[in-house]
C-alpha atoms as a PDB file:
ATOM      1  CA  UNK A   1      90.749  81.017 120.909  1.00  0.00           C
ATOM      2  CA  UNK A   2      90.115  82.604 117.256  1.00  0.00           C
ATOM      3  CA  UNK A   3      90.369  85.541 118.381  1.00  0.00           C
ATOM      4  CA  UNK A   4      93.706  84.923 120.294  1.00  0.00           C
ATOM      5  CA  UNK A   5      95.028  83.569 117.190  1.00  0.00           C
ATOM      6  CA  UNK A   6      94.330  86.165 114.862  1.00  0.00           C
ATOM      7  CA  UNK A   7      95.933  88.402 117.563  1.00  0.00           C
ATOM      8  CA  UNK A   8      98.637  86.694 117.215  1.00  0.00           C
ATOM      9  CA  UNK A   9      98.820  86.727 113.287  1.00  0.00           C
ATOM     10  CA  UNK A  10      98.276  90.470 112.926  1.00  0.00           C
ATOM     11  CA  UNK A  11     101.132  91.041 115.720  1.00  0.00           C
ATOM     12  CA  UNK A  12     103.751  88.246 113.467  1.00  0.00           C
ATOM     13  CA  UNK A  13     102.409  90.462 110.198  1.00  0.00           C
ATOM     14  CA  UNK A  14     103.168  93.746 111.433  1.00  0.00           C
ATOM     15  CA  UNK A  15     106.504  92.749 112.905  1.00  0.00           C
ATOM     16  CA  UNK A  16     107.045  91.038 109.673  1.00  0.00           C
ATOM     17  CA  UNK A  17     105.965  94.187 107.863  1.00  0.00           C
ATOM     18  CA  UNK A  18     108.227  96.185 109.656  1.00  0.00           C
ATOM     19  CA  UNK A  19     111.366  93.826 109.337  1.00  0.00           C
ATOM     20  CA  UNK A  20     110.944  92.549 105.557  1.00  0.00           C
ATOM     21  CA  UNK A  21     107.392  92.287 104.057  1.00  0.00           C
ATOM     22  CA  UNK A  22     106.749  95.316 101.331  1.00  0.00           C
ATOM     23  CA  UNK A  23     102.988  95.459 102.061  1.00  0.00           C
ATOM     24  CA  UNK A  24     100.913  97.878 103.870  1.00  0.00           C
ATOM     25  CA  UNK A  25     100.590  97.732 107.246  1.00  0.00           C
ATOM     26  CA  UNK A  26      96.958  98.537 107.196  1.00  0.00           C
ATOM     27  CA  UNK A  27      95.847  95.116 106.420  1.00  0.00           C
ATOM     28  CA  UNK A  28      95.094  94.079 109.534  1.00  0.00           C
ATOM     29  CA  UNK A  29      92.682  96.570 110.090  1.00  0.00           C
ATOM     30  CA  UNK A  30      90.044  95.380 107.553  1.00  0.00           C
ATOM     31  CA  UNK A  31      89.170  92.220 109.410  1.00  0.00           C
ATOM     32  CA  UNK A  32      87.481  94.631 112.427  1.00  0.00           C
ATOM     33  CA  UNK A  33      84.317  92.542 111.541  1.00  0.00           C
ATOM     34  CA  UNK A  34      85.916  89.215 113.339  1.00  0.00           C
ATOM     35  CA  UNK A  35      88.195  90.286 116.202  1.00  0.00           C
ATOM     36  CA  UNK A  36      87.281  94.029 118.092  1.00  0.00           C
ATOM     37  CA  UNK A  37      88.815  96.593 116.919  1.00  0.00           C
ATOM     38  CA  UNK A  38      90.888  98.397 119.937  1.00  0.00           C
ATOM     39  CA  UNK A  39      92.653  94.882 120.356  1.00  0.00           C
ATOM     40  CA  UNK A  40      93.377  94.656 116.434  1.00  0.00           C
ATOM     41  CA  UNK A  41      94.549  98.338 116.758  1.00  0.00           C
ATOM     42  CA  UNK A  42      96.947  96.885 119.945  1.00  0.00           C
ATOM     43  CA  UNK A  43      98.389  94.169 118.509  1.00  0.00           C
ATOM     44  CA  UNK A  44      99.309  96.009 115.348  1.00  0.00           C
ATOM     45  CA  UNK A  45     100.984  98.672 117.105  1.00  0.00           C
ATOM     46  CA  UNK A  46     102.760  96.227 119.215  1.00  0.00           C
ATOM     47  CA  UNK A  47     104.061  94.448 116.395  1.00  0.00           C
ATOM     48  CA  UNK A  48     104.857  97.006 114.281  1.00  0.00           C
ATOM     49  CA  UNK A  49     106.761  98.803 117.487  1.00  0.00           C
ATOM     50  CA  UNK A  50     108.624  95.398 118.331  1.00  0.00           C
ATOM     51  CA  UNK A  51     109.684  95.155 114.182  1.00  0.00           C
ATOM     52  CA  UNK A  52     111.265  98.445 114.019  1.00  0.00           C
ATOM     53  CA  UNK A  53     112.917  98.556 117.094  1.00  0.00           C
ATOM     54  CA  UNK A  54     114.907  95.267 115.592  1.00  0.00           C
ATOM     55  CA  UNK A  55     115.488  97.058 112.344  1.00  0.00           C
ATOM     56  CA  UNK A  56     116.869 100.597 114.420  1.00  0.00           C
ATOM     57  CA  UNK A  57     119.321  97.760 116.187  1.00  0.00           C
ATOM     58  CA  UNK A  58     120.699  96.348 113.026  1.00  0.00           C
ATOM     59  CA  UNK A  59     120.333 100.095 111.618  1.00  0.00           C
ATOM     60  CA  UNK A  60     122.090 101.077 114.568  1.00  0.00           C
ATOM     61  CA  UNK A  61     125.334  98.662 114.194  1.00  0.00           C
ATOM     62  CA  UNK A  62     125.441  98.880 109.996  1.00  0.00           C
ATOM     63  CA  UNK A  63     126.212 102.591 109.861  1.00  0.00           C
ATOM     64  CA  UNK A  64     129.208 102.009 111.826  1.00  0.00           C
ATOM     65  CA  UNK A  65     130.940  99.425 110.047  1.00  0.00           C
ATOM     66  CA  UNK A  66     133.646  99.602 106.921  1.00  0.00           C
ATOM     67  CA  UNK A  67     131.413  97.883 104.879  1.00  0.00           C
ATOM     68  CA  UNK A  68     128.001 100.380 104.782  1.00  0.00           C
ATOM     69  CA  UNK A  69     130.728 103.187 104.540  1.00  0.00           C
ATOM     70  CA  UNK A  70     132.469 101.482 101.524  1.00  0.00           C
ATOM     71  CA  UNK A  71     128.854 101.065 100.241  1.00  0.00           C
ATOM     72  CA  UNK A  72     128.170 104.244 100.023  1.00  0.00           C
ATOM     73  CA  UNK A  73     131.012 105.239  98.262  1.00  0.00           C
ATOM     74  CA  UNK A  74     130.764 103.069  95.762  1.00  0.00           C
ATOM     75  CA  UNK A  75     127.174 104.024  95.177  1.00  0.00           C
ATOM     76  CA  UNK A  76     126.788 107.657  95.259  1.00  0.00           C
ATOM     77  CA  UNK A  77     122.832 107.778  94.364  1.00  0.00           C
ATOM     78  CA  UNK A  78     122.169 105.727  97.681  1.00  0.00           C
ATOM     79  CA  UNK A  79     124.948 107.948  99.280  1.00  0.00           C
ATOM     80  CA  UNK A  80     122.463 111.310  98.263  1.00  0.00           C
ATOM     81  CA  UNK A  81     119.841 109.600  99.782  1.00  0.00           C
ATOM     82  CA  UNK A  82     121.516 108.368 102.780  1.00  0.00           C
ATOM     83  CA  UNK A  83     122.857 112.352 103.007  1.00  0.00           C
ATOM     84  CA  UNK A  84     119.283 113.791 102.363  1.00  0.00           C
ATOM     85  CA  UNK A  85     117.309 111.495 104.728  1.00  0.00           C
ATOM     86  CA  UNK A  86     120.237 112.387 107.669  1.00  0.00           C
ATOM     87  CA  UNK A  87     119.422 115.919 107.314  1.00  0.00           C
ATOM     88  CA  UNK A  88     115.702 115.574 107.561  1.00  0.00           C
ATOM     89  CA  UNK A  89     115.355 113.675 110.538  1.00  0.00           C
ATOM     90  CA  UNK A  90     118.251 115.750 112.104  1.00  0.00           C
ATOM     91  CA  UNK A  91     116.107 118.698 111.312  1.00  0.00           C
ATOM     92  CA  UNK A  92     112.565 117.263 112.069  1.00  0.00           C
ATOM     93  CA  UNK A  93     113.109 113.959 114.234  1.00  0.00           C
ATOM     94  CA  UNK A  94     111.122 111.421 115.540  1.00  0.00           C
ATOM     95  CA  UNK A  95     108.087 113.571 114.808  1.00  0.00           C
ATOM     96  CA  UNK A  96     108.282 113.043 110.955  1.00  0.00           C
ATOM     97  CA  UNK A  97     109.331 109.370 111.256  1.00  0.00           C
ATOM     98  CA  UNK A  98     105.117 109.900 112.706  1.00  0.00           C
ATOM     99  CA  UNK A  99     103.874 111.685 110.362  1.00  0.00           C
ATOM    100  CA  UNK A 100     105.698 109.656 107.227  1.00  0.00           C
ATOM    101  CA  UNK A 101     104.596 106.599 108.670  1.00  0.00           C
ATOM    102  CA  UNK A 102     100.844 107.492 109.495  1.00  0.00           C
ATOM    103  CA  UNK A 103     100.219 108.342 105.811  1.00  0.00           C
ATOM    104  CA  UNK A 104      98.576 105.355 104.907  1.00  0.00           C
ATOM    105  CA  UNK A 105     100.003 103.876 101.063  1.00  0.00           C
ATOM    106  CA  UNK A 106     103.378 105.338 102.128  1.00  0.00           C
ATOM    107  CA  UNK A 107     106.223 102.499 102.034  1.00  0.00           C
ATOM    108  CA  UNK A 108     106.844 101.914 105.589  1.00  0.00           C
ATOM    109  CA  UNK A 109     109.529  99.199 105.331  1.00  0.00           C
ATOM    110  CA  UNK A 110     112.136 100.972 103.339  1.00  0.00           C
ATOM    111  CA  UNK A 111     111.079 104.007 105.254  1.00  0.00           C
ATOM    112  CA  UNK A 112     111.919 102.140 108.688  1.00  0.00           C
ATOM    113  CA  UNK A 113     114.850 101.089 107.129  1.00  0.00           C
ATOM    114  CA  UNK A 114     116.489 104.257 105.863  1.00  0.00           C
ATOM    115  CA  UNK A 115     115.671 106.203 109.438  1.00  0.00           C
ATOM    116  CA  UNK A 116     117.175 103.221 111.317  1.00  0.00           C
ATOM    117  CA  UNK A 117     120.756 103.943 109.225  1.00  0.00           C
ATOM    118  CA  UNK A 118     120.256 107.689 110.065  1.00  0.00           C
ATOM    119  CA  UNK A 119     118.531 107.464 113.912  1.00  0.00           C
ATOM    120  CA  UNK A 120     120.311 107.836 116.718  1.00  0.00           C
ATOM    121  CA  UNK A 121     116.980 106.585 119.112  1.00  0.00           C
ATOM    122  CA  UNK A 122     115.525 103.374 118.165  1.00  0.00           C
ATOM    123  CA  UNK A 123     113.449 103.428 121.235  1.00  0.00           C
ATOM    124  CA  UNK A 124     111.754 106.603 120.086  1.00  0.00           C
ATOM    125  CA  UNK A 125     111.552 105.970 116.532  1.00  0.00           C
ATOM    126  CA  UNK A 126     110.231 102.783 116.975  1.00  0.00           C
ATOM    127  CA  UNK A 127     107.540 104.110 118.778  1.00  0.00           C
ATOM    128  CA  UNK A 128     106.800 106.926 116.712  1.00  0.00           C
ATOM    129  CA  UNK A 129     106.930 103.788 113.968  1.00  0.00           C
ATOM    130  CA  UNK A 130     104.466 102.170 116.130  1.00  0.00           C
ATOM    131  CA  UNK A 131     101.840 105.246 116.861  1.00  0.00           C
ATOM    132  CA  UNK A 132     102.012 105.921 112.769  1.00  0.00           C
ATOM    133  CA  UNK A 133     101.089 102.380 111.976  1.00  0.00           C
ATOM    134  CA  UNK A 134      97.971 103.330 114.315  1.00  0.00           C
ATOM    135  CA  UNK A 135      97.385 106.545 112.439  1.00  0.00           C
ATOM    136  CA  UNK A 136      97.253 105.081 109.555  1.00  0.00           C
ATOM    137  CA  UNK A 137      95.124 102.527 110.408  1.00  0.00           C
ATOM    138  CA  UNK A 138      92.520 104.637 111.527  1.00  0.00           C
ATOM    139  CA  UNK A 139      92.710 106.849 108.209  1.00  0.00           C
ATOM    140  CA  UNK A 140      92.212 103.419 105.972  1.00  0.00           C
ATOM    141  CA  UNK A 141      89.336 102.248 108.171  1.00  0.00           C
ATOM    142  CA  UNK A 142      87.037 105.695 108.289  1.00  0.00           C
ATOM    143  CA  UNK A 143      88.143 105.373 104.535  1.00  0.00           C
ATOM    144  CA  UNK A 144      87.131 101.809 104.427  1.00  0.00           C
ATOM    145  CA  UNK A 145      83.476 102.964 106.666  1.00  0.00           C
ATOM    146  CA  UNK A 146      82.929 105.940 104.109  1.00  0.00           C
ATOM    147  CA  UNK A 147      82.758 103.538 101.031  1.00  0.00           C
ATOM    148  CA  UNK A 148      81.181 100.903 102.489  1.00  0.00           C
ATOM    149  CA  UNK A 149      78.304 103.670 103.518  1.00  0.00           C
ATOM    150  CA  UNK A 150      78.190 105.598 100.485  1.00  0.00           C
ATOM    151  CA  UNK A 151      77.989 101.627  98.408  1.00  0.00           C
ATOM    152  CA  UNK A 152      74.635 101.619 100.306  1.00  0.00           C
ATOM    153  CA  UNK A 153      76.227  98.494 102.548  1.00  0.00           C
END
Protein backbone atom coordinates (compact mmCIF):
# COMPACT_ATOMS: atom_id res chain seq x y z
CA UNK A 1 0.00 0.00 0.00
CA UNK A 2 3.25 2.35 0.41
CA UNK A 3 4.26 1.63 -2.49
CA UNK A 4 0.86 2.35 -4.25
CA UNK A 5 0.88 5.58 -2.59
CA UNK A 6 4.08 6.88 -3.46
CA UNK A 7 3.02 5.85 -7.02
CA UNK A 8 0.54 7.88 -6.76
CA UNK A 9 2.52 10.99 -5.37
CA UNK A 10 5.27 10.87 -7.98
CA UNK A 11 2.41 10.60 -10.82
CA UNK A 12 0.34 14.04 -8.91
CA UNK A 13 4.20 15.63 -8.83
CA UNK A 14 5.04 15.16 -12.28
CA UNK A 15 1.65 16.22 -13.57
CA UNK A 16 2.00 19.04 -11.21
CA UNK A 17 5.49 19.68 -12.55
CA UNK A 18 4.36 19.78 -15.88
CA UNK A 19 1.22 22.08 -15.30
CA UNK A 20 2.71 24.69 -12.64
CA UNK A 21 5.49 23.52 -10.23
CA UNK A 22 9.12 25.15 -11.32
CA UNK A 23 11.11 22.15 -10.00
CA UNK A 24 12.85 19.40 -11.68
CA UNK A 25 11.19 16.63 -12.70
CA UNK A 26 13.89 14.29 -11.67
CA UNK A 27 12.94 14.19 -8.12
CA UNK A 28 11.14 11.35 -8.13
CA UNK A 29 13.79 9.33 -9.24
CA UNK A 30 16.02 9.56 -6.11
CA UNK A 31 13.69 7.61 -3.88
CA UNK A 32 14.56 4.19 -6.19
CA UNK A 33 15.70 2.83 -2.73
CA UNK A 34 11.80 2.53 -1.48
CA UNK A 35 9.55 1.83 -4.47
CA UNK A 36 11.34 -0.23 -7.78
CA UNK A 37 12.56 1.63 -10.10
CA UNK A 38 10.79 0.67 -13.65
CA UNK A 39 7.40 1.53 -11.79
CA UNK A 40 8.89 4.98 -10.44
CA UNK A 41 10.21 5.47 -14.06
CA UNK A 42 6.21 4.62 -15.21
CA UNK A 43 4.47 6.67 -13.14
CA UNK A 44 6.67 9.65 -13.83
CA UNK A 45 6.32 9.38 -17.41
CA UNK A 46 2.68 8.96 -17.06
CA UNK A 47 2.31 11.96 -15.15
CA UNK A 48 4.46 14.06 -16.76
CA UNK A 49 2.69 12.85 -20.30
CA UNK A 50 -0.91 13.45 -18.74
CA UNK A 51 0.49 17.29 -17.45
CA UNK A 52 1.57 18.42 -20.75
CA UNK A 53 -0.98 17.15 -22.77
CA UNK A 54 -3.36 19.62 -20.47
CA UNK A 55 -0.93 22.45 -20.93
CA UNK A 56 -0.75 21.73 -25.19
CA UNK A 57 -4.86 22.01 -24.71
CA UNK A 58 -4.87 25.32 -23.00
CA UNK A 59 -1.68 26.12 -25.31
CA UNK A 60 -3.71 25.01 -28.03
CA UNK A 61 -6.92 27.43 -27.43
CA UNK A 62 -4.65 30.69 -26.05
CA UNK A 63 -2.83 31.25 -29.33
CA UNK A 64 -6.03 31.72 -30.98
CA UNK A 65 -7.68 34.22 -29.02
CA UNK A 66 -7.57 38.35 -29.21
CA UNK A 67 -6.17 38.46 -26.03
CA UNK A 68 -2.56 36.30 -26.43
CA UNK A 69 -2.41 38.23 -29.84
CA UNK A 70 -2.90 41.67 -28.12
CA UNK A 71 -0.28 40.30 -25.64
CA UNK A 72 2.14 39.99 -27.79
CA UNK A 73 1.94 43.16 -29.22
CA UNK A 74 2.11 44.92 -26.41
CA UNK A 75 5.17 43.02 -25.31
CA UNK A 76 7.52 42.68 -28.08
CA UNK A 77 10.47 40.78 -26.03
CA UNK A 78 7.90 37.85 -25.34
CA UNK A 79 6.70 38.42 -29.01
CA UNK A 80 10.74 37.55 -30.18
CA UNK A 81 10.51 34.71 -28.19
CA UNK A 82 7.19 33.53 -29.11
CA UNK A 83 8.63 34.19 -33.01
CA UNK A 84 11.99 32.34 -32.29
CA UNK A 85 10.58 29.28 -30.44
CA UNK A 86 7.79 28.95 -33.62
CA UNK A 87 10.57 28.65 -35.95
CA UNK A 88 12.49 26.05 -34.07
CA UNK A 89 10.00 23.58 -33.52
CA UNK A 90 8.66 24.25 -37.11
CA UNK A 91 12.13 23.44 -38.19
CA UNK A 92 13.03 20.57 -35.71
CA UNK A 93 9.59 19.31 -34.13
CA UNK A 94 8.59 17.05 -31.68
CA UNK A 95 12.10 15.61 -31.74
CA UNK A 96 13.70 18.67 -29.93
CA UNK A 97 10.71 19.16 -27.58
CA UNK A 98 12.82 15.31 -26.63
CA UNK A 99 15.87 16.27 -26.60
CA UNK A 100 15.21 19.85 -24.61
CA UNK A 101 13.29 18.07 -22.20
CA UNK A 102 15.67 14.99 -21.52
CA UNK A 103 18.49 17.38 -20.50
CA UNK A 104 18.18 17.02 -17.01
CA UNK A 105 18.46 20.88 -15.01
CA UNK A 106 16.72 22.26 -18.13
CA UNK A 107 13.35 24.20 -17.12
CA UNK A 108 10.76 21.91 -18.29
CA UNK A 109 7.65 23.88 -17.24
CA UNK A 110 8.17 27.07 -19.10
CA UNK A 111 9.61 24.90 -21.78
CA UNK A 112 6.19 22.86 -21.98
CA UNK A 113 4.60 25.96 -21.88
CA UNK A 114 6.16 27.95 -24.69
CA UNK A 115 5.94 24.69 -27.24
CA UNK A 116 2.26 24.27 -26.26
CA UNK A 117 1.62 28.18 -27.68
CA UNK A 118 3.71 27.18 -30.77
CA UNK A 119 2.60 23.14 -31.27
CA UNK A 120 0.27 22.16 -33.46
CA UNK A 121 0.28 18.19 -31.85
CA UNK A 122 -0.25 17.99 -28.24
CA UNK A 123 -0.58 14.31 -28.51
CA UNK A 124 2.95 14.05 -29.84
CA UNK A 125 4.56 16.62 -27.88
CA UNK A 126 3.23 15.46 -24.89
CA UNK A 127 4.71 12.33 -25.41
CA UNK A 128 7.92 13.39 -26.54
CA UNK A 129 7.41 15.59 -23.04
CA UNK A 130 6.81 12.36 -21.43
CA UNK A 131 9.85 10.07 -22.98
CA UNK A 132 12.30 13.28 -22.04
CA UNK A 133 11.17 13.31 -18.47
CA UNK A 134 12.39 9.50 -18.70
CA UNK A 135 15.65 10.52 -20.30
CA UNK A 136 16.38 12.63 -17.96
CA UNK A 137 15.70 10.63 -15.26
CA UNK A 138 17.94 8.06 -16.19
CA UNK A 139 20.89 10.69 -16.78
CA UNK A 140 20.33 12.09 -12.95
CA UNK A 141 20.22 8.56 -11.53
CA UNK A 142 23.60 6.95 -13.29
CA UNK A 143 24.72 10.52 -12.11
CA UNK A 144 23.26 9.98 -8.74
CA UNK A 145 24.99 5.89 -8.85
CA UNK A 146 28.44 7.45 -10.01
CA UNK A 147 28.73 9.70 -6.83
CA UNK A 148 27.35 7.59 -4.55
CA UNK A 149 30.20 4.91 -5.85
CA UNK A 150 33.02 7.12 -6.18
CA UNK A 151 31.86 8.61 -2.11
CA UNK A 152 32.89 4.99 -1.29
CA UNK A 153 28.89 4.35 -0.37
Amino acid sequence: MRVLAGLLLIFIYEVGAAVILPTPSEIPVLGYNYIPLGWIFLFAVLGKTVGSYIVFLGGAKAKDTARFNKFLDRHQAVKKVYALTERFVRRYGVGAVFILLSIPGFPDTASIYLFAVVGRRPIAFAIASGLGTAVRMAIVLFAFNGIQKLAGS
